[in-house]
C-alpha atoms as a PDB file:
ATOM      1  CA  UNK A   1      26.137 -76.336 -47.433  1.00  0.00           C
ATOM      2  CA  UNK A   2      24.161 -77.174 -44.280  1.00  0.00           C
ATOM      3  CA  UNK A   3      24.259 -80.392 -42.510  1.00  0.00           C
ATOM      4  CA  UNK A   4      21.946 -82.882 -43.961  1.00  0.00           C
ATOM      5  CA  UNK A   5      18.750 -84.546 -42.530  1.00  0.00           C
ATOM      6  CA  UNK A   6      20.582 -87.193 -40.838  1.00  0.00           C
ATOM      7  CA  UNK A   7      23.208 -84.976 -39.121  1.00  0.00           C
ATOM      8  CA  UNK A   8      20.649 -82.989 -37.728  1.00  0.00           C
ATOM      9  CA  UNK A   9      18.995 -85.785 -36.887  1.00  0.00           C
ATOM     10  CA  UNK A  10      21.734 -86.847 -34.861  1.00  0.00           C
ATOM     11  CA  UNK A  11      22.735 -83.748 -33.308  1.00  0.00           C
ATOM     12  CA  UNK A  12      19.305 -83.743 -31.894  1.00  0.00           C
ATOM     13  CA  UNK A  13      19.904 -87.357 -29.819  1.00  0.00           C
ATOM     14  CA  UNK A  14      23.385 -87.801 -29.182  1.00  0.00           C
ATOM     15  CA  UNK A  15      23.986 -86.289 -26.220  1.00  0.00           C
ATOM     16  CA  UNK A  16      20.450 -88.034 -24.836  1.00  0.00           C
ATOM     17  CA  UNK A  17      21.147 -90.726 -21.465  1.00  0.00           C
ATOM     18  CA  UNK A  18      17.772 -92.351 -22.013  1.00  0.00           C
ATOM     19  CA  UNK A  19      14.951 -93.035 -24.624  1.00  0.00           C
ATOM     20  CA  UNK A  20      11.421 -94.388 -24.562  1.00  0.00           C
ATOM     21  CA  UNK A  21      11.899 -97.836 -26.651  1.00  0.00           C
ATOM     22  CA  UNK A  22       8.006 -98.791 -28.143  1.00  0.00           C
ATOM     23  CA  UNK A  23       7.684-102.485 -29.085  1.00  0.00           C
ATOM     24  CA  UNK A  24       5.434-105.162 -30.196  1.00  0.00           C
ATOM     25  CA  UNK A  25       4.256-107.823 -28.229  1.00  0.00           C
ATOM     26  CA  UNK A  26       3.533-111.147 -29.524  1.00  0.00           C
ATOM     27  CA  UNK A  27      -0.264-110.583 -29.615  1.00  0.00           C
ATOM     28  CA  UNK A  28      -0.037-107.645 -31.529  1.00  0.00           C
ATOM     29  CA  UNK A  29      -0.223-104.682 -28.370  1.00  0.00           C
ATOM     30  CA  UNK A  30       2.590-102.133 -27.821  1.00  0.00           C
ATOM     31  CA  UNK A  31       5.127-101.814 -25.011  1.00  0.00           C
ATOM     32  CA  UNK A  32       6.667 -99.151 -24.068  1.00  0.00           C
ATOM     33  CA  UNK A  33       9.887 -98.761 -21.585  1.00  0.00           C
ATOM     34  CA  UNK A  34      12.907 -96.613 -21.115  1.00  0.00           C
ATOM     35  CA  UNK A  35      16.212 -97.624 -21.695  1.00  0.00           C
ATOM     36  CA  UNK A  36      19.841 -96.440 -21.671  1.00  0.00           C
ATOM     37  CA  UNK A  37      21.379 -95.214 -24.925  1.00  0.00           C
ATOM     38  CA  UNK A  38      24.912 -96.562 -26.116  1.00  0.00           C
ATOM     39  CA  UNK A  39      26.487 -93.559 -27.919  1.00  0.00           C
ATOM     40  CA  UNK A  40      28.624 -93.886 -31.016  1.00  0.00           C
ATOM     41  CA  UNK A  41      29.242 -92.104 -34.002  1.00  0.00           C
ATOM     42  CA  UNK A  42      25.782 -92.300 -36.085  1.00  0.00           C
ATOM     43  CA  UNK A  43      25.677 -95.649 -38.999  1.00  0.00           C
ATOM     44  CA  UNK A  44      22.226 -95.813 -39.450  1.00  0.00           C
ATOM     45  CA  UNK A  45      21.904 -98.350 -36.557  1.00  0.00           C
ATOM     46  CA  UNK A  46      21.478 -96.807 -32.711  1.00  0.00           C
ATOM     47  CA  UNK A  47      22.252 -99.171 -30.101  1.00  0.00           C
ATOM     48  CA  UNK A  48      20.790 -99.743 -26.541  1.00  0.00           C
ATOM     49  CA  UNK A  49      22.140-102.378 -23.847  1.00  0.00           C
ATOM     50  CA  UNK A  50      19.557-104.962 -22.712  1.00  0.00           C
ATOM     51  CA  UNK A  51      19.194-107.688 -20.179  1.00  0.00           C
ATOM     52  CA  UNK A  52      18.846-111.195 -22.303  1.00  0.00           C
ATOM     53  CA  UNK A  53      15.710-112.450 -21.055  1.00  0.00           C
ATOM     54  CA  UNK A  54      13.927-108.871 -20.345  1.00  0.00           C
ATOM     55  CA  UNK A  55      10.871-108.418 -22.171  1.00  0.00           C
ATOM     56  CA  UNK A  56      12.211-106.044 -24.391  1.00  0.00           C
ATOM     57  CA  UNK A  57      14.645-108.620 -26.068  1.00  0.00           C
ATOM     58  CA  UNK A  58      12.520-111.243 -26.114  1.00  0.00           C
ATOM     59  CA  UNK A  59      10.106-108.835 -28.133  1.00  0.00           C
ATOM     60  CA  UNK A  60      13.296-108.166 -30.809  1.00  0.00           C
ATOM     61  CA  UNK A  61      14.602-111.323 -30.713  1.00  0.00           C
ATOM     62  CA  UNK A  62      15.599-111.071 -35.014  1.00  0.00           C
ATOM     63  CA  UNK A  63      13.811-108.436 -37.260  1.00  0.00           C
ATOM     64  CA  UNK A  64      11.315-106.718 -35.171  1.00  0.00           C
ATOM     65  CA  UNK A  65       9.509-102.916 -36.226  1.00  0.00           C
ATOM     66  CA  UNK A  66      10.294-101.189 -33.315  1.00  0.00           C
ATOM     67  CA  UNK A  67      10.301 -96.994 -32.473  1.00  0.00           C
ATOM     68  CA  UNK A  68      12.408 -94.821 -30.345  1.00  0.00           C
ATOM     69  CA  UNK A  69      11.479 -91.726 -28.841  1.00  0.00           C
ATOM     70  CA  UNK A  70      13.529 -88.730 -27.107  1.00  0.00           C
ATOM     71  CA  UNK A  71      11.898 -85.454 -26.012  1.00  0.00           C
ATOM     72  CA  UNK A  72      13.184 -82.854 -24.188  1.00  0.00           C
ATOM     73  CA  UNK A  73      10.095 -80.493 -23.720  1.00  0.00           C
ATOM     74  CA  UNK A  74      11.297 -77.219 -22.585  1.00  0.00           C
ATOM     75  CA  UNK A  75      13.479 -76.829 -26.035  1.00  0.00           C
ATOM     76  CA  UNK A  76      10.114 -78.169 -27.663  1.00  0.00           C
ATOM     77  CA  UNK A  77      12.631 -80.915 -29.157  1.00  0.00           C
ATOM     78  CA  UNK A  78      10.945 -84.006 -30.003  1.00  0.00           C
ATOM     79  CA  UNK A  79      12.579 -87.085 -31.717  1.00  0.00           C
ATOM     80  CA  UNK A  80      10.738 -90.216 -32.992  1.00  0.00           C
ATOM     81  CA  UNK A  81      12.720 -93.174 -34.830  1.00  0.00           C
ATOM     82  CA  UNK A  82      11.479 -96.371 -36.113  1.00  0.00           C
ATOM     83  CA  UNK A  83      13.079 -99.425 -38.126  1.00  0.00           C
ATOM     84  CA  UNK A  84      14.054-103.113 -37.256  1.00  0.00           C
ATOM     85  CA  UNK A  85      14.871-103.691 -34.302  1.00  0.00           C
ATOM     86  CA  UNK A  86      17.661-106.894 -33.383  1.00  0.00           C
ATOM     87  CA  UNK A  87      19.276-108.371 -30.496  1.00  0.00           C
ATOM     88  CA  UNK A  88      22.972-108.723 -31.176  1.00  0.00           C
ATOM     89  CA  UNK A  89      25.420-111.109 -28.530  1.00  0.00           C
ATOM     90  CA  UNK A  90      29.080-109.133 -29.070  1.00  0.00           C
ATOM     91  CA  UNK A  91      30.916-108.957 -26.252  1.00  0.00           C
ATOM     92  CA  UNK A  92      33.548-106.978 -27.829  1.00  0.00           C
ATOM     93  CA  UNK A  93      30.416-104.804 -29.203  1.00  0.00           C
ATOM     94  CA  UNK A  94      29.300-104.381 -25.557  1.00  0.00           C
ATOM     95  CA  UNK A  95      32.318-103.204 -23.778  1.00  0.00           C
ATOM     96  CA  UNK A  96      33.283-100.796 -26.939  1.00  0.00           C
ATOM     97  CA  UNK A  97      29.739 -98.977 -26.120  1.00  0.00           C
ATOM     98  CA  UNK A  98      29.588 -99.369 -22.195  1.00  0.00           C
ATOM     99  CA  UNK A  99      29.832 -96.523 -19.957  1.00  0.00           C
ATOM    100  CA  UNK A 100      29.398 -96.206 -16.157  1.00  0.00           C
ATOM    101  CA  UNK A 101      25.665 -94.462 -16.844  1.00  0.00           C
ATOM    102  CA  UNK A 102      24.523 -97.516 -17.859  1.00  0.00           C
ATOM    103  CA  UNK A 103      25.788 -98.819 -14.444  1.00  0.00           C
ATOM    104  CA  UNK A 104      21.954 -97.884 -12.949  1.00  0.00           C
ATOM    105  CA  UNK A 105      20.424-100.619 -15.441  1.00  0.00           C
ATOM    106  CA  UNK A 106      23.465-103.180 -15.342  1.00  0.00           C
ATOM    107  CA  UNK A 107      25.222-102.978 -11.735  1.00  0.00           C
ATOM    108  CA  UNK A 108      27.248-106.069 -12.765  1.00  0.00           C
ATOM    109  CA  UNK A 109      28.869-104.001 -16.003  1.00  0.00           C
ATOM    110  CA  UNK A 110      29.860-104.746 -19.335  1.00  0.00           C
ATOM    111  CA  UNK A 111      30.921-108.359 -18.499  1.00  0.00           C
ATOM    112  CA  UNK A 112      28.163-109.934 -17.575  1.00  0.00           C
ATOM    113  CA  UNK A 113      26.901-112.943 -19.380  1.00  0.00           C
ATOM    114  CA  UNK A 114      23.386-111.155 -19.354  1.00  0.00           C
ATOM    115  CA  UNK A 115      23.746-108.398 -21.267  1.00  0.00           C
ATOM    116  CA  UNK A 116      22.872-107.664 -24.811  1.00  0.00           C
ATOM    117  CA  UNK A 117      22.999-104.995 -27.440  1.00  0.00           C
ATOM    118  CA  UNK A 118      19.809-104.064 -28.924  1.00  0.00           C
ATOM    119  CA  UNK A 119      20.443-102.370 -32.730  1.00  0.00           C
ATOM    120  CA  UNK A 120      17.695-100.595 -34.167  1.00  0.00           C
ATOM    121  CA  UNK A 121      18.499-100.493 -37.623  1.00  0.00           C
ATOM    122  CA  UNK A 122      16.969 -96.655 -38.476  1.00  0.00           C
ATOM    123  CA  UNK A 123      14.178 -96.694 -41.556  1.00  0.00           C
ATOM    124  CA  UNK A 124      12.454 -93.706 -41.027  1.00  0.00           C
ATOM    125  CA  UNK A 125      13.267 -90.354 -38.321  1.00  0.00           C
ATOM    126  CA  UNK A 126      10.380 -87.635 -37.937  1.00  0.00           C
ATOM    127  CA  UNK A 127      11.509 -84.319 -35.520  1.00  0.00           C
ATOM    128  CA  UNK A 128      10.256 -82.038 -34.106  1.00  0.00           C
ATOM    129  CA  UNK A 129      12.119 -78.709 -33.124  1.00  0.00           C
ATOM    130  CA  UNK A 130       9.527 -76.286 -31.891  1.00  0.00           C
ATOM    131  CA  UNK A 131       6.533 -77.529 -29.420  1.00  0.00           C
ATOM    132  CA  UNK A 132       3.769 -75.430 -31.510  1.00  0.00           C
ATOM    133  CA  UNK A 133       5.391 -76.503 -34.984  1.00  0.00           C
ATOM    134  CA  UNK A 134       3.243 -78.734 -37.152  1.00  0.00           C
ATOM    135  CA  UNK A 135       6.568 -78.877 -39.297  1.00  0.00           C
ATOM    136  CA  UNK A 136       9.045 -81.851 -38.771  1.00  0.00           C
ATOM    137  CA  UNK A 137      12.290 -83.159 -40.873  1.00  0.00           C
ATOM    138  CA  UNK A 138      11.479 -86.464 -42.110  1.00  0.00           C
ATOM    139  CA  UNK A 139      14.091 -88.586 -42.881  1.00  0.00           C
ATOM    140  CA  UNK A 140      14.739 -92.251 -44.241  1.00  0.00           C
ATOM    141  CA  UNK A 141      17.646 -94.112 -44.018  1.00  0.00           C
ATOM    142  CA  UNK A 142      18.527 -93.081 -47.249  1.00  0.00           C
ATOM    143  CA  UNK A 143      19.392 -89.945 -46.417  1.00  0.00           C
ATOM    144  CA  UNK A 144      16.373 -88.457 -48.267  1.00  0.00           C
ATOM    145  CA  UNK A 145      13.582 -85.563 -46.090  1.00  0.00           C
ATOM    146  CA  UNK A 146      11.176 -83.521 -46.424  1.00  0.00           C
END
Protein backbone atom coordinates (compact mmCIF):
# COMPACT_ATOMS: atom_id res chain seq x y z
CA UNK A 1 0.00 0.00 0.00
CA UNK A 2 1.43 3.41 -0.93
CA UNK A 3 1.56 6.33 1.30
CA UNK A 4 -1.59 8.26 1.30
CA UNK A 5 -2.40 11.84 0.05
CA UNK A 6 -1.40 13.42 3.17
CA UNK A 7 1.98 11.64 3.58
CA UNK A 8 2.92 12.65 0.33
CA UNK A 9 1.77 15.73 1.00
CA UNK A 10 4.08 16.05 3.70
CA UNK A 11 7.04 14.53 2.32
CA UNK A 12 6.82 17.22 -0.22
CA UNK A 13 7.24 20.28 2.63
CA UNK A 14 8.96 19.02 5.49
CA UNK A 15 12.25 19.49 4.87
CA UNK A 16 11.23 23.28 3.43
CA UNK A 17 13.13 26.48 5.72
CA UNK A 18 10.65 28.99 4.34
CA UNK A 19 7.11 29.43 2.76
CA UNK A 20 5.18 32.21 1.08
CA UNK A 21 2.22 32.83 3.79
CA UNK A 22 -0.95 34.66 1.59
CA UNK A 23 -3.40 36.53 3.87
CA UNK A 24 -6.33 38.73 4.04
CA UNK A 25 -6.31 42.13 4.95
CA UNK A 26 -9.05 43.78 6.68
CA UNK A 27 -10.41 45.46 3.51
CA UNK A 28 -10.64 42.45 1.71
CA UNK A 29 -6.90 42.59 -0.47
CA UNK A 30 -4.26 39.83 -0.14
CA UNK A 31 -0.82 39.88 1.48
CA UNK A 32 1.68 37.97 0.80
CA UNK A 33 5.16 37.42 2.87
CA UNK A 34 7.65 34.74 3.63
CA UNK A 35 8.08 33.21 6.76
CA UNK A 36 10.04 30.53 8.63
CA UNK A 37 8.52 27.06 8.97
CA UNK A 38 8.40 25.26 12.50
CA UNK A 39 8.82 21.54 11.65
CA UNK A 40 7.02 18.78 13.49
CA UNK A 41 5.58 15.63 12.78
CA UNK A 42 2.41 16.43 10.39
CA UNK A 43 -1.41 16.83 12.62
CA UNK A 44 -3.23 18.55 10.20
CA UNK A 45 -2.06 21.94 11.64
CA UNK A 46 1.55 23.46 10.23
CA UNK A 47 3.00 25.98 12.36
CA UNK A 48 5.07 29.19 11.63
CA UNK A 49 6.70 31.61 14.37
CA UNK A 50 5.51 35.24 14.20
CA UNK A 51 6.29 38.56 15.74
CA UNK A 52 2.95 39.64 17.89
CA UNK A 53 2.18 42.83 16.41
CA UNK A 54 3.55 42.05 12.67
CA UNK A 55 1.03 42.39 10.14
CA UNK A 56 0.75 38.93 9.55
CA UNK A 57 -0.72 38.19 13.10
CA UNK A 58 -2.71 40.91 13.32
CA UNK A 59 -4.31 39.60 9.94
CA UNK A 60 -4.94 35.91 11.87
CA UNK A 61 -5.66 37.16 14.96
CA UNK A 62 -8.66 33.97 15.59
CA UNK A 63 -10.10 32.05 12.52
CA UNK A 64 -8.68 33.58 9.49
CA UNK A 65 -8.67 31.66 5.60
CA UNK A 66 -5.26 31.87 4.97
CA UNK A 67 -2.81 29.81 2.12
CA UNK A 68 0.68 28.58 2.18
CA UNK A 69 2.83 28.09 -0.62
CA UNK A 70 6.32 26.16 -1.16
CA UNK A 71 7.93 25.70 -4.60
CA UNK A 72 11.02 24.49 -5.43
CA UNK A 73 11.16 25.01 -9.31
CA UNK A 74 13.94 23.03 -10.66
CA UNK A 75 12.16 19.61 -9.27
CA UNK A 76 8.93 21.31 -10.82
CA UNK A 77 7.57 20.73 -7.09
CA UNK A 78 4.91 23.04 -6.23
CA UNK A 79 2.87 23.01 -2.92
CA UNK A 80 -0.22 25.17 -2.13
CA UNK A 81 -2.16 24.82 1.35
CA UNK A 82 -5.04 26.69 2.62
CA UNK A 83 -7.32 26.49 5.89
CA UNK A 84 -7.77 28.70 9.09
CA UNK A 85 -5.28 30.31 10.05
CA UNK A 86 -4.75 31.26 14.25
CA UNK A 87 -2.37 32.95 16.40
CA UNK A 88 -1.60 30.75 19.37
CA UNK A 89 0.54 32.39 22.75
CA UNK A 90 2.39 28.88 24.12
CA UNK A 91 5.50 29.41 25.31
CA UNK A 92 6.10 25.86 25.93
CA UNK A 93 4.63 25.46 22.17
CA UNK A 94 7.34 27.92 21.02
CA UNK A 95 10.49 26.59 22.42
CA UNK A 96 9.31 22.78 21.54
CA UNK A 97 9.32 24.09 17.69
CA UNK A 98 12.29 26.68 17.79
CA UNK A 99 15.41 26.12 16.01
CA UNK A 100 18.46 28.37 15.43
CA UNK A 101 17.14 28.95 11.51
CA UNK A 102 14.57 30.84 12.75
CA UNK A 103 17.32 32.91 14.52
CA UNK A 104 17.39 35.31 11.04
CA UNK A 105 13.60 36.35 11.80
CA UNK A 106 13.83 36.30 15.77
CA UNK A 107 17.55 37.31 16.88
CA UNK A 108 16.23 37.48 20.48
CA UNK A 109 15.11 33.46 20.31
CA UNK A 110 12.48 31.44 21.59
CA UNK A 111 12.07 33.53 24.81
CA UNK A 112 11.06 36.53 23.83
CA UNK A 113 7.82 37.99 24.96
CA UNK A 114 7.18 38.84 21.16
CA UNK A 115 6.92 35.87 19.59
CA UNK A 116 3.99 33.85 18.50
CA UNK A 117 3.02 30.64 16.82
CA UNK A 118 0.93 30.96 13.86
CA UNK A 119 -1.21 27.38 13.23
CA UNK A 120 -2.74 26.98 10.03
CA UNK A 121 -5.19 24.47 10.60
CA UNK A 122 -4.89 22.49 6.88
CA UNK A 123 -8.53 22.25 4.90
CA UNK A 124 -7.54 21.69 1.60
CA UNK A 125 -3.60 20.79 -0.11
CA UNK A 126 -3.31 20.94 -4.08
CA UNK A 127 0.50 19.72 -5.52
CA UNK A 128 2.11 19.84 -8.01
CA UNK A 129 5.05 17.38 -8.90
CA UNK A 130 6.04 18.04 -12.47
CA UNK A 131 6.33 21.86 -13.86
CA UNK A 132 4.40 20.89 -17.29
CA UNK A 133 1.77 18.64 -15.32
CA UNK A 134 -1.79 19.91 -15.37
CA UNK A 135 -2.27 16.93 -12.79
CA UNK A 136 -2.10 17.69 -8.96
CA UNK A 137 -3.06 15.49 -5.66
CA UNK A 138 -5.78 17.22 -4.01
CA UNK A 139 -6.25 16.63 -0.64
CA UNK A 140 -8.63 17.70 2.34
CA UNK A 141 -8.07 17.37 5.74
CA UNK A 142 -9.92 14.39 5.73
CA UNK A 143 -7.58 12.51 4.23
CA UNK A 144 -9.67 12.18 1.03
CA UNK A 145 -7.80 13.22 -3.01
CA UNK A 146 -8.18 13.10 -6.16
Amino acid sequence: MGPTAEQEMWKQIKDEKTALLVTVRKDGSFDSRLLGCARKDFDGTLWFLALKDSPKALEVETNQPALVSYTRPPDGEFVSISGRARIVENPVQINAFWSESLRDWFPDGPKSPSIRLLALDVEVAKFWTKPTSSAYYYVHLNGTAS
